[in-house]
C-alpha atoms as a PDB file:
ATOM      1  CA  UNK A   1      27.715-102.275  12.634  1.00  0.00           C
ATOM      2  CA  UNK A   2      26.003 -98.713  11.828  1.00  0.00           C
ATOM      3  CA  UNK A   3      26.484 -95.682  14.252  1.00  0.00           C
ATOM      4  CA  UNK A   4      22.950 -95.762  16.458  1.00  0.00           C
ATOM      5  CA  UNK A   5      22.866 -92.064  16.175  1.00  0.00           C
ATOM      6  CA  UNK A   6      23.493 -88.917  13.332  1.00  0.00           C
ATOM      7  CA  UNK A   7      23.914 -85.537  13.834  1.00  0.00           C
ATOM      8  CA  UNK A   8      20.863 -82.641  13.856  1.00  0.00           C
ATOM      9  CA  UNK A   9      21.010 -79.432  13.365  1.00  0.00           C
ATOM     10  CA  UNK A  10      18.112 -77.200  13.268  1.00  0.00           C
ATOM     11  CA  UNK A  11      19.086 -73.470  11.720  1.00  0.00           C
ATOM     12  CA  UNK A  12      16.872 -70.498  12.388  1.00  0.00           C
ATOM     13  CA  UNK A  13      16.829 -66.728  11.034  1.00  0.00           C
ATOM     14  CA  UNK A  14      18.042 -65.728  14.721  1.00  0.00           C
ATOM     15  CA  UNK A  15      19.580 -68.760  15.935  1.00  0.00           C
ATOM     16  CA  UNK A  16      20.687 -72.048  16.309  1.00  0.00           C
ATOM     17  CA  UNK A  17      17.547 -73.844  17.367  1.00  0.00           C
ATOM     18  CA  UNK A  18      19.384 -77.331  18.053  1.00  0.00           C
ATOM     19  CA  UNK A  19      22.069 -79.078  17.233  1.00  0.00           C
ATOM     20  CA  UNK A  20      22.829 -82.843  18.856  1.00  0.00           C
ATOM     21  CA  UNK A  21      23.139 -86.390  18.018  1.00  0.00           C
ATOM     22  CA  UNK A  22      19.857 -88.352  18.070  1.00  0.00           C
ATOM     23  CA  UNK A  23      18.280 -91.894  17.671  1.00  0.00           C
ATOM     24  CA  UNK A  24      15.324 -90.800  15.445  1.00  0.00           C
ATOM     25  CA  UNK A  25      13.907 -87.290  13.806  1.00  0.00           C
ATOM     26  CA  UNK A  26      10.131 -87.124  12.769  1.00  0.00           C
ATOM     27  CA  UNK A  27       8.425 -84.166  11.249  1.00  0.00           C
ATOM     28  CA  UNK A  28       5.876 -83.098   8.435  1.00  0.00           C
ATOM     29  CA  UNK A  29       6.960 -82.476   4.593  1.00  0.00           C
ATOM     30  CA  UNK A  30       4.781 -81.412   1.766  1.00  0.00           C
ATOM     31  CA  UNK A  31       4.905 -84.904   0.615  1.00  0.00           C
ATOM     32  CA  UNK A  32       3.876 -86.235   4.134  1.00  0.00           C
ATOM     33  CA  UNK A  33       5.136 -87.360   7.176  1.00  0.00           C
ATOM     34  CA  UNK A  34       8.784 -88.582   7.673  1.00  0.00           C
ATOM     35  CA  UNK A  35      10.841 -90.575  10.093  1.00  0.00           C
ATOM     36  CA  UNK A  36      14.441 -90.556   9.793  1.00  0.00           C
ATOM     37  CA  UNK A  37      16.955 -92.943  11.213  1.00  0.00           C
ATOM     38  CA  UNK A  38      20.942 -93.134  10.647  1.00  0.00           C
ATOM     39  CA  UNK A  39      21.433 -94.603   7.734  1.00  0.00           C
ATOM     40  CA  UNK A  40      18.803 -93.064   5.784  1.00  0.00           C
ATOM     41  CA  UNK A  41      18.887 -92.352   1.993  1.00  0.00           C
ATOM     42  CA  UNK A  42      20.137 -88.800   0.882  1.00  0.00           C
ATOM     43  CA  UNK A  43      17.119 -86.359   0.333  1.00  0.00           C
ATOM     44  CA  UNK A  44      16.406 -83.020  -0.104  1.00  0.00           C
ATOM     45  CA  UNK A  45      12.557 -82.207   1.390  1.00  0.00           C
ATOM     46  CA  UNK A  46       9.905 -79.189   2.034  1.00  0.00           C
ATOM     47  CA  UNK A  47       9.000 -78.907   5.550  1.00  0.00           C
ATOM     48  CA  UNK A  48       5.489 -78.490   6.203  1.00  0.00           C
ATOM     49  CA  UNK A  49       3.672 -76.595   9.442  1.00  0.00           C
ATOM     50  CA  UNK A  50       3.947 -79.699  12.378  1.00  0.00           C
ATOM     51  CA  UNK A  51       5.594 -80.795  15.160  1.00  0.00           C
ATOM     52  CA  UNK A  52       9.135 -82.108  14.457  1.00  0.00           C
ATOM     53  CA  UNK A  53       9.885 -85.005  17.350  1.00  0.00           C
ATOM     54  CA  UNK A  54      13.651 -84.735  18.518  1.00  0.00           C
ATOM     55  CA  UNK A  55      14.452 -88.810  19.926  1.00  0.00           C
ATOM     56  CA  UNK A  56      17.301 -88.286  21.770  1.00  0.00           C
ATOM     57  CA  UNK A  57      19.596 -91.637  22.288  1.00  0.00           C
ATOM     58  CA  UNK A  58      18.329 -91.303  25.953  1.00  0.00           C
ATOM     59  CA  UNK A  59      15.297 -92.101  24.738  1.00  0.00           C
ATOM     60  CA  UNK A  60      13.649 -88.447  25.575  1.00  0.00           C
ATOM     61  CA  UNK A  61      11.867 -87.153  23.059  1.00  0.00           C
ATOM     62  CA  UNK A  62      11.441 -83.349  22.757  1.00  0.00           C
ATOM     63  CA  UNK A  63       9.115 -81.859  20.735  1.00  0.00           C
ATOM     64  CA  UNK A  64       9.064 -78.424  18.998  1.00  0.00           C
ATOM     65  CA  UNK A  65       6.891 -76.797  16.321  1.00  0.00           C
ATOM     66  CA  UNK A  66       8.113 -76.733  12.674  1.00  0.00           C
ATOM     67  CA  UNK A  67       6.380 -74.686  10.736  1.00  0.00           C
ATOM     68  CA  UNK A  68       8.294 -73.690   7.323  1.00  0.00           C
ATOM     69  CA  UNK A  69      11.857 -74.726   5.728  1.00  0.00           C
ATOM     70  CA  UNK A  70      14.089 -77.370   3.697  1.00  0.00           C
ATOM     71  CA  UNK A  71      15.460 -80.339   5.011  1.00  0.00           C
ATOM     72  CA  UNK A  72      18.382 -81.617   3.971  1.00  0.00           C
ATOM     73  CA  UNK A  73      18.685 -85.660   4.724  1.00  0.00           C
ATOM     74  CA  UNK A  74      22.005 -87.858   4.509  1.00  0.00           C
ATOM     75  CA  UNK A  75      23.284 -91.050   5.731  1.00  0.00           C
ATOM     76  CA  UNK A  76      24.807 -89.288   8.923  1.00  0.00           C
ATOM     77  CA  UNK A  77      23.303 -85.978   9.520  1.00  0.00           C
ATOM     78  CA  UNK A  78      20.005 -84.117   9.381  1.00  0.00           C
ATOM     79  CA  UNK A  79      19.946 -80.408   8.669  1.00  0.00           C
ATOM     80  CA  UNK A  80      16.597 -78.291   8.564  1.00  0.00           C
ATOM     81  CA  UNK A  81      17.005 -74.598   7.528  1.00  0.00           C
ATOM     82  CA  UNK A  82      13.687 -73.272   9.505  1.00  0.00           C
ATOM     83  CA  UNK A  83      11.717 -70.435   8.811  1.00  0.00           C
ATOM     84  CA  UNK A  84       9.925 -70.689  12.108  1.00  0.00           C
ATOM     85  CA  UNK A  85      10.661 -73.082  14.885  1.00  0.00           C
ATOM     86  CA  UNK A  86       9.774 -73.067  18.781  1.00  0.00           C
ATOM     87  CA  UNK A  87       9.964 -74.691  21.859  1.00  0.00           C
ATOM     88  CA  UNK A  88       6.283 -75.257  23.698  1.00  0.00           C
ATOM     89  CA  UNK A  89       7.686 -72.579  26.534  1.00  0.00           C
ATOM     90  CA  UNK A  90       8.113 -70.125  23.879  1.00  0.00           C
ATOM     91  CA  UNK A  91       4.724 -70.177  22.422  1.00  0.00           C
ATOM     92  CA  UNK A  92       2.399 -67.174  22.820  1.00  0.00           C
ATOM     93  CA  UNK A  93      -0.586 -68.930  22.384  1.00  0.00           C
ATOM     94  CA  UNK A  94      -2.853 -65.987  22.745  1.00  0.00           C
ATOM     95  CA  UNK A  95      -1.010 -64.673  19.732  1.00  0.00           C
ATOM     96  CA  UNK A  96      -1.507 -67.599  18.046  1.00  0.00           C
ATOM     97  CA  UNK A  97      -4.954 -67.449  18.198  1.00  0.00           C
ATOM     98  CA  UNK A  98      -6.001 -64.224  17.130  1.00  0.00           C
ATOM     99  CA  UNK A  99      -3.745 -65.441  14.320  1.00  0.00           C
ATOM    100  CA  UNK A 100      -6.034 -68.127  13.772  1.00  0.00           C
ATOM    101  CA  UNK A 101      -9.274 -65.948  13.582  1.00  0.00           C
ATOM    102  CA  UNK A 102      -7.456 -63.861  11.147  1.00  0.00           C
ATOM    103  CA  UNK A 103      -6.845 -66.494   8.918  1.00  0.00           C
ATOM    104  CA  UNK A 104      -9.940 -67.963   9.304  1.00  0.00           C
ATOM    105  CA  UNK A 105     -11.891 -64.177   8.359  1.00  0.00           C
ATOM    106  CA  UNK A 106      -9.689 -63.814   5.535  1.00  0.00           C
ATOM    107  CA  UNK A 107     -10.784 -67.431   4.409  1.00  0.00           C
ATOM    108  CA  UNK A 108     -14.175 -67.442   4.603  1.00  0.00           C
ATOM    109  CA  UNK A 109     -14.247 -63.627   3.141  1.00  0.00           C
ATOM    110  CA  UNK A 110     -11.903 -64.783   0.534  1.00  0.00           C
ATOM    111  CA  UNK A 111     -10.032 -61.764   1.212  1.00  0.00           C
ATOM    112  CA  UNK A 112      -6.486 -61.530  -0.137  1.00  0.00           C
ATOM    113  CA  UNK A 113      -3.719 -64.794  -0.948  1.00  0.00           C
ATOM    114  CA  UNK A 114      -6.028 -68.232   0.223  1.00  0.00           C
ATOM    115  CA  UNK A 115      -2.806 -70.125  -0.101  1.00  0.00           C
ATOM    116  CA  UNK A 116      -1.069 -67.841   2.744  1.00  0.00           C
ATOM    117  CA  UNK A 117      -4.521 -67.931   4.656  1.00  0.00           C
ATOM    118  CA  UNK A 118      -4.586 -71.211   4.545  1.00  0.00           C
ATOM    119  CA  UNK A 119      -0.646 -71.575   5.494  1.00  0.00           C
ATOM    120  CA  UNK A 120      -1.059 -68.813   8.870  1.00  0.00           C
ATOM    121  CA  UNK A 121      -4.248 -70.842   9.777  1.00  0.00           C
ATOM    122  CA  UNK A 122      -1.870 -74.116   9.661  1.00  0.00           C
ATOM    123  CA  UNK A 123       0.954 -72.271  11.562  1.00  0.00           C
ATOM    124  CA  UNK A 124      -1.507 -71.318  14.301  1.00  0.00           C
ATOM    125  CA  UNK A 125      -3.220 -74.367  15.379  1.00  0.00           C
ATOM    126  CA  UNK A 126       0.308 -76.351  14.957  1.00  0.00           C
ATOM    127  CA  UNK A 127       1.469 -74.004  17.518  1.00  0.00           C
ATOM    128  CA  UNK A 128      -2.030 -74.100  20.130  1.00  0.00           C
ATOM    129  CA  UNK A 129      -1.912 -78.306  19.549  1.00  0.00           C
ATOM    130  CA  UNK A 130       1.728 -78.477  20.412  1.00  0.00           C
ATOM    131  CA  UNK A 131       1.293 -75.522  23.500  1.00  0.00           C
ATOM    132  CA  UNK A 132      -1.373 -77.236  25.421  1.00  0.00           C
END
């Protein structure tokens, strides 16, 4: 009978955002959404700005906002090198929307990189949606 649970570990720049057995992982790639549960088929993926949801074998499910990285997938362990990942509590959501109205002048100005507009307006609503 397969092991119920795997191993993730969630690596950012300053930290050790969270490391733990759980039942289920599900979070955005470039390709899409994903759900991952033991057992799964090895894969390497791009994250994509979203809101990875942590099912712990409790059955709590934490939620957290994933907004860059790689994810590495095997049979018994997750690991997602993060560029930027936070808790809800650890939000500044005022922050995160002047961000917003940055990106959003720079977009409609066509001012500067539209692909890195586009990405900070993204990163900004992920992180009002997930602070609410």
């Amino acid at each position: 009978m397969a092991d119920k649970t795997f191993r993730l570990k969630i690596i950012a720049p300053e930290r050790i955002f969270y490391e733990d057995d759980v039942a289920f992982v599900e979070f955005r790639t470039t390709e899409g959404d994903i759900g991952i549960y033991p057992g799964h088929i090895a894969l390497t993926s791009i994250v994509a700005p979203g809101v990875i949801k942590i099912h712990t074998p409790s059955g709590e499910i934490k939620e957290a906002a994933l907004l860059d990285g790689f994810a590495e997938i095997l049979a018994d362990q997750v690991m997602i090198l993060a560029e930027a990942v936070e808790w809800p509590e650890e939000i500044d959501v005022n922050r995160a929307k002047e961000a917003q109205i940055r990106a959003e002048r720079r977009i409609k100005n066509e001012d500067g990189d539209m692909d890195r507009a586009e990405l900070a307006l993204k990163r900004s609503i992920v992180r009002q949606r997930l602070a609410r």
